[in-house]
N, C-alpha and C. Protein backbone atom coordinates (compact mmCIF):
# COMPACT_ATOMS: atom_id res chain seq x y z
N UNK A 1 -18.70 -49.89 -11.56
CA UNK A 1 -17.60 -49.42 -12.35
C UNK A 1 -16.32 -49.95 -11.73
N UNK A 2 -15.20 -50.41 -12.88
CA UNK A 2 -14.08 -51.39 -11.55
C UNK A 2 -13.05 -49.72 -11.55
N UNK A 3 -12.41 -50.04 -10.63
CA UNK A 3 -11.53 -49.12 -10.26
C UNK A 3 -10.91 -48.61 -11.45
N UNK A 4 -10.36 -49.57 -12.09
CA UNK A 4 -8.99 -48.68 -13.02
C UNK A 4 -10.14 -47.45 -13.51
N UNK A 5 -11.33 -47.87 -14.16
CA UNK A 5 -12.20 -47.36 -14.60
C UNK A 5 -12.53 -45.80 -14.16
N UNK A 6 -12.68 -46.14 -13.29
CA UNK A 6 -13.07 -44.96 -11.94
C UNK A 6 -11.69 -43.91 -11.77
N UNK A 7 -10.33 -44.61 -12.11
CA UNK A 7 -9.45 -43.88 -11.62
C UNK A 7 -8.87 -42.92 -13.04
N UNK A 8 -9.36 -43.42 -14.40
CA UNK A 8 -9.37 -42.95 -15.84
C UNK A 8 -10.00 -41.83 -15.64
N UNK A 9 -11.22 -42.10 -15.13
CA UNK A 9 -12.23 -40.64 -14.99
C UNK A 9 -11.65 -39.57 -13.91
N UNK A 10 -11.47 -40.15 -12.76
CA UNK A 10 -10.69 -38.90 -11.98
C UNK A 10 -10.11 -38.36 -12.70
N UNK A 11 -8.38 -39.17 -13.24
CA UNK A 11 -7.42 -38.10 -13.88
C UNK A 11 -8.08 -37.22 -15.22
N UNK A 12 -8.86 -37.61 -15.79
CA UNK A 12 -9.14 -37.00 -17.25
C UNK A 12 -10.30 -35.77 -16.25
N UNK A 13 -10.50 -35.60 -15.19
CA UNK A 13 -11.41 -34.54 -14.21
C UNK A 13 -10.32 -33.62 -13.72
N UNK A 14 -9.37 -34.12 -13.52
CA UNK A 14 -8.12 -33.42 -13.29
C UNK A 14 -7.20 -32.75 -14.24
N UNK A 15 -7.66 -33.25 -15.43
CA UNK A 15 -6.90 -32.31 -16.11
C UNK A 15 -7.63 -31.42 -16.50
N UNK A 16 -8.59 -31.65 -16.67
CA UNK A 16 -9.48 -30.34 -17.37
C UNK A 16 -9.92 -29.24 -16.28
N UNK A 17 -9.53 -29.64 -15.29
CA UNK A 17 -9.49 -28.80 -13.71
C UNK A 17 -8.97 -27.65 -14.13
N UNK A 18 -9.20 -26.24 -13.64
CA UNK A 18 -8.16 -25.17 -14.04
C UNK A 18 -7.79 -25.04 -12.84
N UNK A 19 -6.17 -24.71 -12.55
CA UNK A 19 -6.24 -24.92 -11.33
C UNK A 19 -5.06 -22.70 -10.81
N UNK A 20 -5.27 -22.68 -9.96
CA UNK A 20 -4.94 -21.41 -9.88
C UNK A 20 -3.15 -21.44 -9.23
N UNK A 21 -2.34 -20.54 -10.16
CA UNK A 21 -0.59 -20.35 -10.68
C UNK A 21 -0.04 -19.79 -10.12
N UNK A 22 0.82 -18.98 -9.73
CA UNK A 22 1.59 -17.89 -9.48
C UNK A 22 1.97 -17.58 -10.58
N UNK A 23 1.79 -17.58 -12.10
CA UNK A 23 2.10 -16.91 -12.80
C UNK A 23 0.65 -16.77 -12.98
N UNK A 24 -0.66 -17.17 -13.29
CA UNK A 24 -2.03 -16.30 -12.92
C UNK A 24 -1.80 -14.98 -12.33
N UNK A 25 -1.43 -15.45 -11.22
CA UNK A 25 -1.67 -14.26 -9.64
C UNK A 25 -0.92 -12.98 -10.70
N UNK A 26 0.12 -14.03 -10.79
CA UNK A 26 1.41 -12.43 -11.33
C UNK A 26 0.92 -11.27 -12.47
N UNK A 27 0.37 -12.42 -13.07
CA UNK A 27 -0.08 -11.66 -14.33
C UNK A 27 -1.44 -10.66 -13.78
N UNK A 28 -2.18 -10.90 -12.91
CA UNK A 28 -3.42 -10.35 -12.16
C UNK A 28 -2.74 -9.03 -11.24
N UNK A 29 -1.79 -9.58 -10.74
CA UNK A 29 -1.02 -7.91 -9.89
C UNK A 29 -0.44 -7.27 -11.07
N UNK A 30 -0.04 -7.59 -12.10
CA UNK A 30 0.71 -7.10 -12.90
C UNK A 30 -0.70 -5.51 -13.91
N UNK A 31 -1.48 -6.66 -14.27
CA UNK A 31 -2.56 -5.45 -14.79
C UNK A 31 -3.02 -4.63 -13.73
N UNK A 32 -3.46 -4.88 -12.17
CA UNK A 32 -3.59 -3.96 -11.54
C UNK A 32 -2.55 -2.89 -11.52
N UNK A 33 -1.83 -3.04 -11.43
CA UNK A 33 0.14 -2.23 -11.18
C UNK A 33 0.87 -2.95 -10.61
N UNK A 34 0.59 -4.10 -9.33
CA UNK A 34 1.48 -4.35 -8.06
C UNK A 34 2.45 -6.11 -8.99
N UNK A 35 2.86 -6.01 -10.16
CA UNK A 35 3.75 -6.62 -10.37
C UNK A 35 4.89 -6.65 -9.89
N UNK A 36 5.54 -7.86 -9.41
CA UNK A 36 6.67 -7.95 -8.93
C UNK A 36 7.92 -6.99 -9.62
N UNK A 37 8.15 -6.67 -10.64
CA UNK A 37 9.08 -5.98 -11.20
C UNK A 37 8.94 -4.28 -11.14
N UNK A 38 7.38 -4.10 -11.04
CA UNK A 38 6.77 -2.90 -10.55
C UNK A 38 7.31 -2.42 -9.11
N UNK A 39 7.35 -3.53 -8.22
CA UNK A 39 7.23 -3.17 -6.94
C UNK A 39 8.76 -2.74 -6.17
N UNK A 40 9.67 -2.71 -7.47
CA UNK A 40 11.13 -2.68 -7.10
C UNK A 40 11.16 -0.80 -7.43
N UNK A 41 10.21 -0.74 -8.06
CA UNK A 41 10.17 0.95 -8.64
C UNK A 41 9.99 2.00 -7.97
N UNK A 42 10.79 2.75 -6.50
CA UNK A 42 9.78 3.43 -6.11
C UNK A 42 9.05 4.08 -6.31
N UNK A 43 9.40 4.97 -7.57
CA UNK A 43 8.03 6.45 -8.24
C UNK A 43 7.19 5.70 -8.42
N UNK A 44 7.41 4.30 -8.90
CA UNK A 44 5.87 3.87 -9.33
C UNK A 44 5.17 3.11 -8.16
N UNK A 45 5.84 2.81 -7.25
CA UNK A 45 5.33 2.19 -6.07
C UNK A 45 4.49 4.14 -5.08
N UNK A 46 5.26 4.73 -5.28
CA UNK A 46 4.47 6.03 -4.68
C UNK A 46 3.51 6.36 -5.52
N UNK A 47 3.09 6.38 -6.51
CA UNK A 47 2.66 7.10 -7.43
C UNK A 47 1.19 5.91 -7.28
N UNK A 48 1.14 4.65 -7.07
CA UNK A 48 0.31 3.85 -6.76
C UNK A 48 -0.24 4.66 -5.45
N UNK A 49 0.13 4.26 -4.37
CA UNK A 49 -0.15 4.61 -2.73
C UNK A 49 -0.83 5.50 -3.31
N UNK A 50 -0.22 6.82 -3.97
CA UNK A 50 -0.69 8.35 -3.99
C UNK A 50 -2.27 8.14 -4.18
N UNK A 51 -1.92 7.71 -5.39
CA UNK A 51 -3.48 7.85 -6.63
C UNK A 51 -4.27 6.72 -5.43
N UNK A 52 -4.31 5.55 -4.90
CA UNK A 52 -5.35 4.91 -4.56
C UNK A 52 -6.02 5.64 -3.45
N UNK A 53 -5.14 6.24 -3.13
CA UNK A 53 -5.68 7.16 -1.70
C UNK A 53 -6.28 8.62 -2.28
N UNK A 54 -6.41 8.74 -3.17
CA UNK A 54 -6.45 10.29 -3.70
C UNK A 54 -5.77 11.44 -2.56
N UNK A 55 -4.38 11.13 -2.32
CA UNK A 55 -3.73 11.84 -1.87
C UNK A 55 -2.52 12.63 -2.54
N UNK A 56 -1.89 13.39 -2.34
CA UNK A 56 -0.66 13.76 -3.02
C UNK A 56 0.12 15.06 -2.19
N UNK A 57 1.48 14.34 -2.10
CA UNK A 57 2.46 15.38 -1.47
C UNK A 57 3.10 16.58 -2.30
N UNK A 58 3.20 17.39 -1.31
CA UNK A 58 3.94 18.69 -1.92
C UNK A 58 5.10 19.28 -0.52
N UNK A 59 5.75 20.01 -1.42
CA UNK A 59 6.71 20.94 -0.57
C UNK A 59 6.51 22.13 -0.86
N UNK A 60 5.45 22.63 -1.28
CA UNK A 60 4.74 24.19 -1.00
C UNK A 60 3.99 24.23 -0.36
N UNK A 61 5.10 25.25 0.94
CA UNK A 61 3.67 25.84 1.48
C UNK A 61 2.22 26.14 1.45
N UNK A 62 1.02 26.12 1.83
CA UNK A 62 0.08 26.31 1.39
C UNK A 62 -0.88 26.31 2.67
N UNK A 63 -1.50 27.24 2.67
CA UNK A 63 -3.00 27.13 4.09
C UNK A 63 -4.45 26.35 3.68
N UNK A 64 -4.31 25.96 2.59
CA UNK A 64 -5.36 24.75 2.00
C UNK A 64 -5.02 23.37 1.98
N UNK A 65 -3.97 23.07 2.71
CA UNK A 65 -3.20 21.75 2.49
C UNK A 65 -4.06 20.86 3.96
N UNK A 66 -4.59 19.20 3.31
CA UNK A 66 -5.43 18.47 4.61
C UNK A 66 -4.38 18.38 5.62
N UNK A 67 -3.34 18.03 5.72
CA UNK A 67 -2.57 17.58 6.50
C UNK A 67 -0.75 18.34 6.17
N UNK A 68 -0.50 19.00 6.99
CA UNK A 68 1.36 19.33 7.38
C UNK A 68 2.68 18.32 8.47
N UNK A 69 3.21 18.24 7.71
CA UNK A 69 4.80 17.63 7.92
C UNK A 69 6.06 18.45 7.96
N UNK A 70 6.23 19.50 9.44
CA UNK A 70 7.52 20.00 8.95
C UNK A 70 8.51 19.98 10.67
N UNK A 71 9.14 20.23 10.45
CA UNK A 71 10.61 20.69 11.27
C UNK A 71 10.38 22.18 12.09
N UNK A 72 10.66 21.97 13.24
CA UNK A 72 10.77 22.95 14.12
C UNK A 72 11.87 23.01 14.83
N UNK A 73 12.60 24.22 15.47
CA UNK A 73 13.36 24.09 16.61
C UNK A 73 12.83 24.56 17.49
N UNK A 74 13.02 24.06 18.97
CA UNK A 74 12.88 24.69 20.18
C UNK A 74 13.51 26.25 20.61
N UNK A 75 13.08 26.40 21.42
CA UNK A 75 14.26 28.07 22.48
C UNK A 75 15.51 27.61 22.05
N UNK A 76 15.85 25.79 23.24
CA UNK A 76 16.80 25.86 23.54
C UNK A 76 17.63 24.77 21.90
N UNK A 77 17.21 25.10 20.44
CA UNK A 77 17.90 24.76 19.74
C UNK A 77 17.78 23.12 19.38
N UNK A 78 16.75 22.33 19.92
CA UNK A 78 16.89 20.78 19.30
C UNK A 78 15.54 20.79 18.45
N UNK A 79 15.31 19.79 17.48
CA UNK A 79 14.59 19.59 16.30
C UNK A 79 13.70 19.38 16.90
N UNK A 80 12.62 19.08 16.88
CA UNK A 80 11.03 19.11 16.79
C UNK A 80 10.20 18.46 15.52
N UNK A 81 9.40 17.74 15.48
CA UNK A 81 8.59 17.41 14.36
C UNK A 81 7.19 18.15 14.45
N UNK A 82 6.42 18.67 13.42
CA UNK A 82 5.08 19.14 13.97
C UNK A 82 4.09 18.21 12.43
N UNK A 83 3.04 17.50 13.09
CA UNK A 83 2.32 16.99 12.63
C UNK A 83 0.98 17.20 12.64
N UNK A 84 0.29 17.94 11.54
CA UNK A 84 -1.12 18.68 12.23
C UNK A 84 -1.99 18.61 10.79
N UNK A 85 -3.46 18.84 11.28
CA UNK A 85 -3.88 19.13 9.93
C UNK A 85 -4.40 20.89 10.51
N UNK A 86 -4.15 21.51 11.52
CA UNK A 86 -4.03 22.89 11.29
C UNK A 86 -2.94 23.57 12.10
N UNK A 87 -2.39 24.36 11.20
CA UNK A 87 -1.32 24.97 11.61
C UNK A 87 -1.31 25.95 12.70
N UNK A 88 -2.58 26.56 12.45
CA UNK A 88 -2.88 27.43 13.54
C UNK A 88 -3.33 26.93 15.39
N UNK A 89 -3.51 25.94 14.81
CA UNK A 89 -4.16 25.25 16.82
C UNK A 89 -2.90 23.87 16.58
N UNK A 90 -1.97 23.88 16.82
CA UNK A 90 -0.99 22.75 17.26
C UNK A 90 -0.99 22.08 18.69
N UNK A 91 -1.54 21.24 19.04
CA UNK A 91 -1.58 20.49 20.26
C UNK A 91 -0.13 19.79 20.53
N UNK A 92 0.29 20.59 21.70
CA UNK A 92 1.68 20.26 22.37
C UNK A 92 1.71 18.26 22.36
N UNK A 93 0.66 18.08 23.09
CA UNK A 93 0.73 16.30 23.33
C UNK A 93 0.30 15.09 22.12
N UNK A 94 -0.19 15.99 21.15
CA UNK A 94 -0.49 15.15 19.91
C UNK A 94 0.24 15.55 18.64
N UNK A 95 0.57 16.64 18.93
CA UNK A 95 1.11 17.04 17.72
C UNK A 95 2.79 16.93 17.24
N UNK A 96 3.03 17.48 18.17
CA UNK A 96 4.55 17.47 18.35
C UNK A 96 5.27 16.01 17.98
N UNK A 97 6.30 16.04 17.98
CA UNK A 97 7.22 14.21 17.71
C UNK A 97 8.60 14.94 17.93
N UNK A 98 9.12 13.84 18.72
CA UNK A 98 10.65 14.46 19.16
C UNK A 98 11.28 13.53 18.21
N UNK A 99 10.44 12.59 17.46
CA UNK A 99 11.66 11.87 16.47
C UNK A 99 11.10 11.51 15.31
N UNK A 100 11.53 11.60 14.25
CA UNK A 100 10.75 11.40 13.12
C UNK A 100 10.73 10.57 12.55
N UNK A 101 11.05 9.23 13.29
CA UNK A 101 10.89 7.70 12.85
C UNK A 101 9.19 7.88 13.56
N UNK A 102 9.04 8.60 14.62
CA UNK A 102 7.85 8.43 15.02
C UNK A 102 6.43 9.08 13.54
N UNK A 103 7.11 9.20 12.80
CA UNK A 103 6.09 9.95 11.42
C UNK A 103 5.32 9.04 10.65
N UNK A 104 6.06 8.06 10.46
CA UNK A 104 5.75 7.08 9.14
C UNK A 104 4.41 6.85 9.28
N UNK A 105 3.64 6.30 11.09
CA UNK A 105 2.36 5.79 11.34
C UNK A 105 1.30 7.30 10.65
N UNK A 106 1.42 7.99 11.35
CA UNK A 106 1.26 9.89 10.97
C UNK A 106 0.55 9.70 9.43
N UNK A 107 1.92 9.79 9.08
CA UNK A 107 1.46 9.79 7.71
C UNK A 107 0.87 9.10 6.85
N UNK A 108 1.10 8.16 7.19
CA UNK A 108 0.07 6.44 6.54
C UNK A 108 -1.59 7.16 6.54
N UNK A 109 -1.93 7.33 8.20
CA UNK A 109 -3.12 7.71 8.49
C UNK A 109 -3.46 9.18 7.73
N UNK A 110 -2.49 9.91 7.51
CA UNK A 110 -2.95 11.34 6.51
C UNK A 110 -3.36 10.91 5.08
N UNK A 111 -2.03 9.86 4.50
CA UNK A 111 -2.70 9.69 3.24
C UNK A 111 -3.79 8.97 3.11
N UNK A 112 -4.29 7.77 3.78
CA UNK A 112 -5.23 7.38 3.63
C UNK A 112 -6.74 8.23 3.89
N UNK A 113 -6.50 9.41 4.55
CA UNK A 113 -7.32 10.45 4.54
C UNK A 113 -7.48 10.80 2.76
N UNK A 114 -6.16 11.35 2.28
CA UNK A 114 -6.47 11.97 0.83
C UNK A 114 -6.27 12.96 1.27
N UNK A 115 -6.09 14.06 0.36
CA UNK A 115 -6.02 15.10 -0.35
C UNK A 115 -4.16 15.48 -0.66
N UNK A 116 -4.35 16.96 -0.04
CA UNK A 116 -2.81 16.84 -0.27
C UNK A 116 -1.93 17.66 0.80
N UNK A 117 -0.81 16.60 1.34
CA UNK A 117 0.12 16.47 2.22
C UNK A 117 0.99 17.44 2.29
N UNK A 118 1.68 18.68 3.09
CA UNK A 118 2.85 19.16 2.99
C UNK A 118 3.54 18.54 3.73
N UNK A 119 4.55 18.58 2.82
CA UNK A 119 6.16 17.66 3.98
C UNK A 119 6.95 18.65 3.70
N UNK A 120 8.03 18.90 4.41
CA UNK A 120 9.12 19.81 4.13
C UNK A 120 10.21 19.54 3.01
N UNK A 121 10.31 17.60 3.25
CA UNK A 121 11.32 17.36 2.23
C UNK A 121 10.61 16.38 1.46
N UNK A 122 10.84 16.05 0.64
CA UNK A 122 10.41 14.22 0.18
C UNK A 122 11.22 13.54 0.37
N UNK A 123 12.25 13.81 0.45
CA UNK A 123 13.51 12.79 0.81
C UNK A 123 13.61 12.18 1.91
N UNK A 124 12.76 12.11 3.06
CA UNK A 124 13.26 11.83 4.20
C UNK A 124 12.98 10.20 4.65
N UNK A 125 13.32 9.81 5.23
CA UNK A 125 12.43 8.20 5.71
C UNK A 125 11.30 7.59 5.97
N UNK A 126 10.99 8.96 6.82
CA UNK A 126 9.87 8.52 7.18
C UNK A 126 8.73 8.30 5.91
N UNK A 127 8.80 9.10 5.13
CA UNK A 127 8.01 8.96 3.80
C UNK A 127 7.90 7.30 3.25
N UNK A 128 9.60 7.30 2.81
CA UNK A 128 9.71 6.16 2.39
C UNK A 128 9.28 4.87 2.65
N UNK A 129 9.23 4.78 4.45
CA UNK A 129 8.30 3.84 5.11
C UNK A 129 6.88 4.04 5.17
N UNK A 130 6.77 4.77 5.06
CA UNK A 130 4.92 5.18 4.80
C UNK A 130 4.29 4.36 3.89
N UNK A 131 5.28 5.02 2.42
CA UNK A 131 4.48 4.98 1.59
C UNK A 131 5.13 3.16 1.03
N UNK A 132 5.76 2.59 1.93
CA UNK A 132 5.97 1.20 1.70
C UNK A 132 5.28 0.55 2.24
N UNK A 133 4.80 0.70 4.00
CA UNK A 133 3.36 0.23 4.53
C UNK A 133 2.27 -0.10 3.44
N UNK A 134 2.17 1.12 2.73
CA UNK A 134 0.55 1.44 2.53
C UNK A 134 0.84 0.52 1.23
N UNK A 135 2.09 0.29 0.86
CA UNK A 135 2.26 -0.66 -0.63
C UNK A 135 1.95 -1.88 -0.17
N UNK A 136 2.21 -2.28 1.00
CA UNK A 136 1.96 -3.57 1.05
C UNK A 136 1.00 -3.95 1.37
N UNK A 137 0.10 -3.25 1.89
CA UNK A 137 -0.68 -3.25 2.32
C UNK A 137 -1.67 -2.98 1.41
N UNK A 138 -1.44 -2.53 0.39
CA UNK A 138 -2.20 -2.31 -0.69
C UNK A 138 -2.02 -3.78 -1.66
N UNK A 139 -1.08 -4.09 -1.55
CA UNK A 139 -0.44 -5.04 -2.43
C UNK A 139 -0.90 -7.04 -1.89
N UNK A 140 -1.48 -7.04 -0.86
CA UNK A 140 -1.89 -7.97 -0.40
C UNK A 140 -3.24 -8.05 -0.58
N UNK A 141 -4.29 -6.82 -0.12
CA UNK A 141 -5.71 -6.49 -0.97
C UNK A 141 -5.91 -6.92 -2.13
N UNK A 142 -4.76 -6.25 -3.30
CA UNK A 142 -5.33 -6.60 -4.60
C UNK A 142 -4.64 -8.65 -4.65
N UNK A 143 -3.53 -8.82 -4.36
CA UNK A 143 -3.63 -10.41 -4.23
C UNK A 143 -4.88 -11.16 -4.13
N UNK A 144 -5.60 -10.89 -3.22
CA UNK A 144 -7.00 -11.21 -2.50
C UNK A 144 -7.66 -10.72 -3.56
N UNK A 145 -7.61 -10.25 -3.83
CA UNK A 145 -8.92 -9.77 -4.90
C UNK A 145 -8.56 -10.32 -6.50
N UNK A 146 -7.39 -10.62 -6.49
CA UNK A 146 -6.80 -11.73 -8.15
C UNK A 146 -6.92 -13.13 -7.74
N UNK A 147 -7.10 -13.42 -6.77
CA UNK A 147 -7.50 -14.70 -6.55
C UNK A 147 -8.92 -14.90 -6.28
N UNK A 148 -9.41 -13.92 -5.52
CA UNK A 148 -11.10 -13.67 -5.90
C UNK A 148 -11.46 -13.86 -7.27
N UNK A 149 -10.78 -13.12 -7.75
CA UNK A 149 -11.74 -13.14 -9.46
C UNK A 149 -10.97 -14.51 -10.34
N UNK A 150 -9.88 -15.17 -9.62
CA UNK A 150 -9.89 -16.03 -10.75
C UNK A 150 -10.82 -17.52 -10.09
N UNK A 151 -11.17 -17.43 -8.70
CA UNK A 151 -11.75 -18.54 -8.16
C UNK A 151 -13.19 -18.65 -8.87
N UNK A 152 -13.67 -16.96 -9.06
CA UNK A 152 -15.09 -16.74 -10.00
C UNK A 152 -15.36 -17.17 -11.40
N UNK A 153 -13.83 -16.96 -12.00
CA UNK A 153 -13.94 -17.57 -13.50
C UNK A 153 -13.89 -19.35 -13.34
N UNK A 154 -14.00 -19.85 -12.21
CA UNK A 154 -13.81 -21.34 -12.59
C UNK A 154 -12.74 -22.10 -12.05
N UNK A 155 -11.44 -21.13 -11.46
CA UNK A 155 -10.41 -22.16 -11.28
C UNK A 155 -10.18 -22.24 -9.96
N UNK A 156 -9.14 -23.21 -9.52
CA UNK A 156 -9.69 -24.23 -8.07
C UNK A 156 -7.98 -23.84 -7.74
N UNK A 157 -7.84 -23.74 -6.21
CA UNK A 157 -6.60 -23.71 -5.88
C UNK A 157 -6.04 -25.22 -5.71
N UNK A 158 -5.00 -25.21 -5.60
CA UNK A 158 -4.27 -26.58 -5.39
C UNK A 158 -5.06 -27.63 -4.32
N UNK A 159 -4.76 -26.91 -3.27
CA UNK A 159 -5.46 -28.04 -2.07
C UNK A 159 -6.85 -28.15 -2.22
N UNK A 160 -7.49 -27.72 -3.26
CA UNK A 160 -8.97 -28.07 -3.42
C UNK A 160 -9.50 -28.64 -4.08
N UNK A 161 -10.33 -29.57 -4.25
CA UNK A 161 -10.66 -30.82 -5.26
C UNK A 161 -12.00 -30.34 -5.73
C-alpha cells in the first residue's frame, strides 16, 4: 500500500475515533450534580456531601445524635470545643479542641460516618471547610468515574491512539 494511501486510512480512523471532551466530562458531572455551575452553590454543594454520606446536621439538641459539635467554657472563662460521639464519657485528650479550625478534619470523619451531626451553629467555618473537603473530594471520584464510563462506551482520550 504506498503511503499517501496508508495515510487516507489513518485520518478517515481518526475521525471516526470518539475521542473524550471536557464538555463530555461536564455534561457527566453535571447529571451526577458536581457541575461546574453547581459547585459555586453552597446549599447544593452541602446538600450533595450530606445525602452521599447519609449524614445530616442539626442544631437540636438531642441524646440520639451519632456525633456532637458544641462550645464550652472553662472555670477560668476561655472557649473550649467538645467533639464526641458521647456526651456522657468526654475524653479530656481526644475530645476537647482549644481551636476550632482544629474541627473541619472532626467533622469530615463524622460525616462520612453518617447519620446525624449536632453542631451548635451552622454558620461557623469549620463546617464550611468540611463540607468543601468532602466536595472535592467527592467531586474528583465522580470525574473518575465519567471518564470510566465514557472510556466503556468506546471513546479514547487524547494521548491515546
Amino acid at each position: 500500500m504506498s503511503d499517501t494511501i496508508k495515510k487516507w486510512h489513518e485520518m478517515q480512523e481518526e475521525k471516526q475515533t470518539k475521542y473524550i471532551t471536557d464538555d463530555l466530562i461536564e455534561q457527566g458531572m453535571i447529571r451526577l450534580g458536581y457541575g461546574e455551575v453547581d459547585s459555586h452553590d453552597e446549599d447544593h454543594v452541602r446538600k450533595i456531601v450530606l445525602d452521599h454520606f447519609d449524614a445530616e446536621l442539626t442544631d437540636q439538641w438531642r441524646q440520639d445524635c451519632e456525633f456532637y459539635i458544641y462550645e464550652e467554657s472553662t472555670a477560668d472563662g476561655y472557649s473550649v470545643y467538645v467533639a464526641t460521639s458521647d456526651t456522657n464519657s468526654v475524653c479530656v485528650n481526644e475530645d476537647i479542641h482549644y481551636y476550632d479550625s482544629d474541627l473541619s478534619g472532626v467533622l469530615q470523619d463524622a460525616i462520612k460516618d453518617g447519620g446525624e451531626i449536632y453542631v451548635d451553629d451552622y454558620f461557623q467555618d469549620f463546617i464550611d471547610d468540611a463540607i468543601q473537603e468532602l466536595y472535592l473530594y467527592l467531586a474528583e471520584r465522580m470525574h473518575q468515574e465519567v471518564v470510566d464510563e465514557l472510556l466503556d462506551e468506546g471513546y479514547k482520550q487524547k494521548d491515546e491512539k
